[in-house]
C-alpha atoms as a PDB file:
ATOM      1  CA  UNK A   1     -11.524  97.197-107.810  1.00  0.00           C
ATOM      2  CA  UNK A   2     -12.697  94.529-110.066  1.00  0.00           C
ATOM      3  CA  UNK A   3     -16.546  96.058-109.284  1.00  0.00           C
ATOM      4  CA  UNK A   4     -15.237  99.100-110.496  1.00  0.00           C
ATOM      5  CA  UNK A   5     -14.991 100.955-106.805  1.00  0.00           C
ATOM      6  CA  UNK A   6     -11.894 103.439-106.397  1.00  0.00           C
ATOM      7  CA  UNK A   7     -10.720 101.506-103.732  1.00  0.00           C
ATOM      8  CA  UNK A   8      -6.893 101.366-103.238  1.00  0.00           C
ATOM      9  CA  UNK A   9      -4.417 100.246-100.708  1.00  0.00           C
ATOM     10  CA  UNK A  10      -5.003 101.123 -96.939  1.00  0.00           C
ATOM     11  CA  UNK A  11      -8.130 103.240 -98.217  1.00  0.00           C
ATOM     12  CA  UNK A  12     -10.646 101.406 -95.694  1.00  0.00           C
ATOM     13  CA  UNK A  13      -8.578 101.162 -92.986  1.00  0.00           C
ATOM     14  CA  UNK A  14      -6.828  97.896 -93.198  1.00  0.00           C
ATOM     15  CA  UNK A  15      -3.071  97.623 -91.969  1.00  0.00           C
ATOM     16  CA  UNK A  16      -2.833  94.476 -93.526  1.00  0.00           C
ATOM     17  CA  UNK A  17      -3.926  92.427 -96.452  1.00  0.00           C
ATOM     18  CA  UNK A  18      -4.365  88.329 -96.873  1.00  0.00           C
ATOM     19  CA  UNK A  19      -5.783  86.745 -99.369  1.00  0.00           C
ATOM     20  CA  UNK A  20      -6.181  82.553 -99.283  1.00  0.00           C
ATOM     21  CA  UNK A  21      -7.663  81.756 -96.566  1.00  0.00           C
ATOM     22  CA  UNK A  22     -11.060  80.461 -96.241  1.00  0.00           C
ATOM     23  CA  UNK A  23     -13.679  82.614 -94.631  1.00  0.00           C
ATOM     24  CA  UNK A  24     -15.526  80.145 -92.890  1.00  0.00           C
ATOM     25  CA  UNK A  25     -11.829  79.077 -90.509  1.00  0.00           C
ATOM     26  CA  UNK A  26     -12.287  82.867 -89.434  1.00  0.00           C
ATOM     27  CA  UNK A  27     -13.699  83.422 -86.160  1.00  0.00           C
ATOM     28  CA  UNK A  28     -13.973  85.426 -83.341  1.00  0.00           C
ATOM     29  CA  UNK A  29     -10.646  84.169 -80.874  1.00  0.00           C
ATOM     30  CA  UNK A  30      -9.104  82.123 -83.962  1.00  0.00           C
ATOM     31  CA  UNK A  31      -5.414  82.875 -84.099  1.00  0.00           C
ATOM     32  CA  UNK A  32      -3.260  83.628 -86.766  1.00  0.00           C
ATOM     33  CA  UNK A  33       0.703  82.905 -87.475  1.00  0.00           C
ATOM     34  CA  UNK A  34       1.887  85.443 -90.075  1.00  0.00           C
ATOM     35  CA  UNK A  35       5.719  85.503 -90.247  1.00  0.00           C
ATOM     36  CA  UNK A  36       6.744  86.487 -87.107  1.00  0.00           C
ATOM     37  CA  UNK A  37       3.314  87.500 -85.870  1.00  0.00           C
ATOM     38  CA  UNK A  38       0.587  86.003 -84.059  1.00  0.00           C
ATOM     39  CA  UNK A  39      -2.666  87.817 -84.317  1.00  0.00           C
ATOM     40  CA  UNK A  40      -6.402  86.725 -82.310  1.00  0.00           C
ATOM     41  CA  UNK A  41      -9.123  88.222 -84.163  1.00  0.00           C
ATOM     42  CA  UNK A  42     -11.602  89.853 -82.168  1.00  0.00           C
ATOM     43  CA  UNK A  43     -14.370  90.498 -84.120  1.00  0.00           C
ATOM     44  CA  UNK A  44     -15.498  91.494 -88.147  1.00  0.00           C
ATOM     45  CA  UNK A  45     -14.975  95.327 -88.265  1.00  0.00           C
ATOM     46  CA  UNK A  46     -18.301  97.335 -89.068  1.00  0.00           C
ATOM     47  CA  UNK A  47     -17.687  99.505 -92.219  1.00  0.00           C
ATOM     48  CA  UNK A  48     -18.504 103.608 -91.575  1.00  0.00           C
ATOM     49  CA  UNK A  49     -18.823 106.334 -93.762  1.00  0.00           C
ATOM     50  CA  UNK A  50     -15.691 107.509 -93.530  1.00  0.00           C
ATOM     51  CA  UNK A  51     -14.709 104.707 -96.544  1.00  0.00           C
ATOM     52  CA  UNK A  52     -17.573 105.816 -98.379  1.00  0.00           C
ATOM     53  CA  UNK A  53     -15.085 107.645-101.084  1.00  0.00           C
ATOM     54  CA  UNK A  54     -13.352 103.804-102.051  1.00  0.00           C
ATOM     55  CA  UNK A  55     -16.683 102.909-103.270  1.00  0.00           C
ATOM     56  CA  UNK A  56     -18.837 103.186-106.319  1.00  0.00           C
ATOM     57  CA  UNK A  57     -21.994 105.537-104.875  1.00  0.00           C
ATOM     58  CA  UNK A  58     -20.451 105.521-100.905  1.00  0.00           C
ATOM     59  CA  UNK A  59     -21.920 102.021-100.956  1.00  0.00           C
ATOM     60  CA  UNK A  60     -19.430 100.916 -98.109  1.00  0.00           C
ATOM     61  CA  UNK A  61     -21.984  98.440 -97.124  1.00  0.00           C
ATOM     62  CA  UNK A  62     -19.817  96.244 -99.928  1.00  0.00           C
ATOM     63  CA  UNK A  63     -17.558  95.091 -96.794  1.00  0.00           C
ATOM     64  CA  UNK A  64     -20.492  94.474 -94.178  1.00  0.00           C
ATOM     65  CA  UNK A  65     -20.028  91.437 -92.362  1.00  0.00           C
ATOM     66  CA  UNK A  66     -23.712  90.640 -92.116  1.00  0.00           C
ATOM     67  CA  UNK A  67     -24.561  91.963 -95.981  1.00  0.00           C
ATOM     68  CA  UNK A  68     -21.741  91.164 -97.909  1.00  0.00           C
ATOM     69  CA  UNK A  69     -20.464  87.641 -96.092  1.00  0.00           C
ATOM     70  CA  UNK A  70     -16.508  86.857 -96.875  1.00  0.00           C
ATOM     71  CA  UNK A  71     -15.708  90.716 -97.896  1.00  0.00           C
ATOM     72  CA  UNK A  72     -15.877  92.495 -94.277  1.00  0.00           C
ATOM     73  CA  UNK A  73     -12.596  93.349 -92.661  1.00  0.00           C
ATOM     74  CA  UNK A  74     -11.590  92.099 -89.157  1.00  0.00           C
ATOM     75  CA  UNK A  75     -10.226  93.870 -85.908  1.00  0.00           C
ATOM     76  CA  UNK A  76      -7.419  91.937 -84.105  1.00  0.00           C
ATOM     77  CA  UNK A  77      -5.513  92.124 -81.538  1.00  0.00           C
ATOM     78  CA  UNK A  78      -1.594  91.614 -81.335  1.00  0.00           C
ATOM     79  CA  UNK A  79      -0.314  89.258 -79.873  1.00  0.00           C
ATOM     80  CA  UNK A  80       3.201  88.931 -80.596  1.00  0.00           C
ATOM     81  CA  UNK A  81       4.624  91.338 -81.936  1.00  0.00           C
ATOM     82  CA  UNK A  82       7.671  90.997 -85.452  1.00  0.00           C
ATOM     83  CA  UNK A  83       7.988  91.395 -88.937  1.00  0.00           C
ATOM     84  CA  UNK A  84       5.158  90.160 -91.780  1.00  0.00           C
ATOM     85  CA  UNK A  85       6.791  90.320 -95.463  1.00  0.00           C
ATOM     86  CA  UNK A  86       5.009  90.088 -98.539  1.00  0.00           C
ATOM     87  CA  UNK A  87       4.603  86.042 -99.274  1.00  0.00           C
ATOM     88  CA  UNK A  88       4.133  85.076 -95.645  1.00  0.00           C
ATOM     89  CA  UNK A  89       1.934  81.908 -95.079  1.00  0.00           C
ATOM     90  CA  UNK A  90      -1.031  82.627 -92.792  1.00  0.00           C
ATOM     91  CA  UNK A  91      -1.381  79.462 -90.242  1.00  0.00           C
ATOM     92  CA  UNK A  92      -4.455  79.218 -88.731  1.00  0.00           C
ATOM     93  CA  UNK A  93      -3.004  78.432 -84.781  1.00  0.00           C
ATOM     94  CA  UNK A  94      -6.009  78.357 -83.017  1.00  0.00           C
ATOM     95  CA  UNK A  95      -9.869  78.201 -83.911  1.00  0.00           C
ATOM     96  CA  UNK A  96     -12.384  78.253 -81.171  1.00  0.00           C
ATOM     97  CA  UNK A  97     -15.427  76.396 -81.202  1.00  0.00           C
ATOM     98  CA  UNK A  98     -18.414  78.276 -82.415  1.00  0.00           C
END
């Protein structure tokens, strides 16, 4: 939003939001504490035209993993399932080697 992009909550897909964590601990397999919740990413999530309207000119390439590194949005799988609240920590569990 700060680019100026009509981007709001949930409007590219993401069920959930984080914000402090560096980039470069996220990996493919890393695992992730979140309240209750323990998540294993599986891989960055490819951006489609279907969140074209959340940004300036359809440029939805803004949240490309390989373009735009540290904005793309990641798919994971659940692990255990529970409650995440608004202020939860995010522990980094598990980071595979690269």
């Amino acid at each position: 939003k700060h680019e100026g992009h009509p981007i709001e909550i949930g409007s590219t897909g993401e069920n959930l939001t984080i914000r402090g964590v560096e980039w470069d601990s996220l990996s493919e397999g890393a695992r992730l504490e979140i309240g209750d919740v323990v998540l294993e990413l599986s891989e960055p999530c490819a951006p489609c035209s279907k969140i074209g309207g959340s940004f300036i000119g359809r440029r939805f390439d803004r949240v490309d993993h390989d373009q735009e590194y540290g904005w793309s949005r990641w798919l994971a799988r659940v692990l255990r399932e529970g409650r995440v609240s608004i202020g939860d920590s995010v522990n980094i569990v598990i980071t595979p080697d690269r």
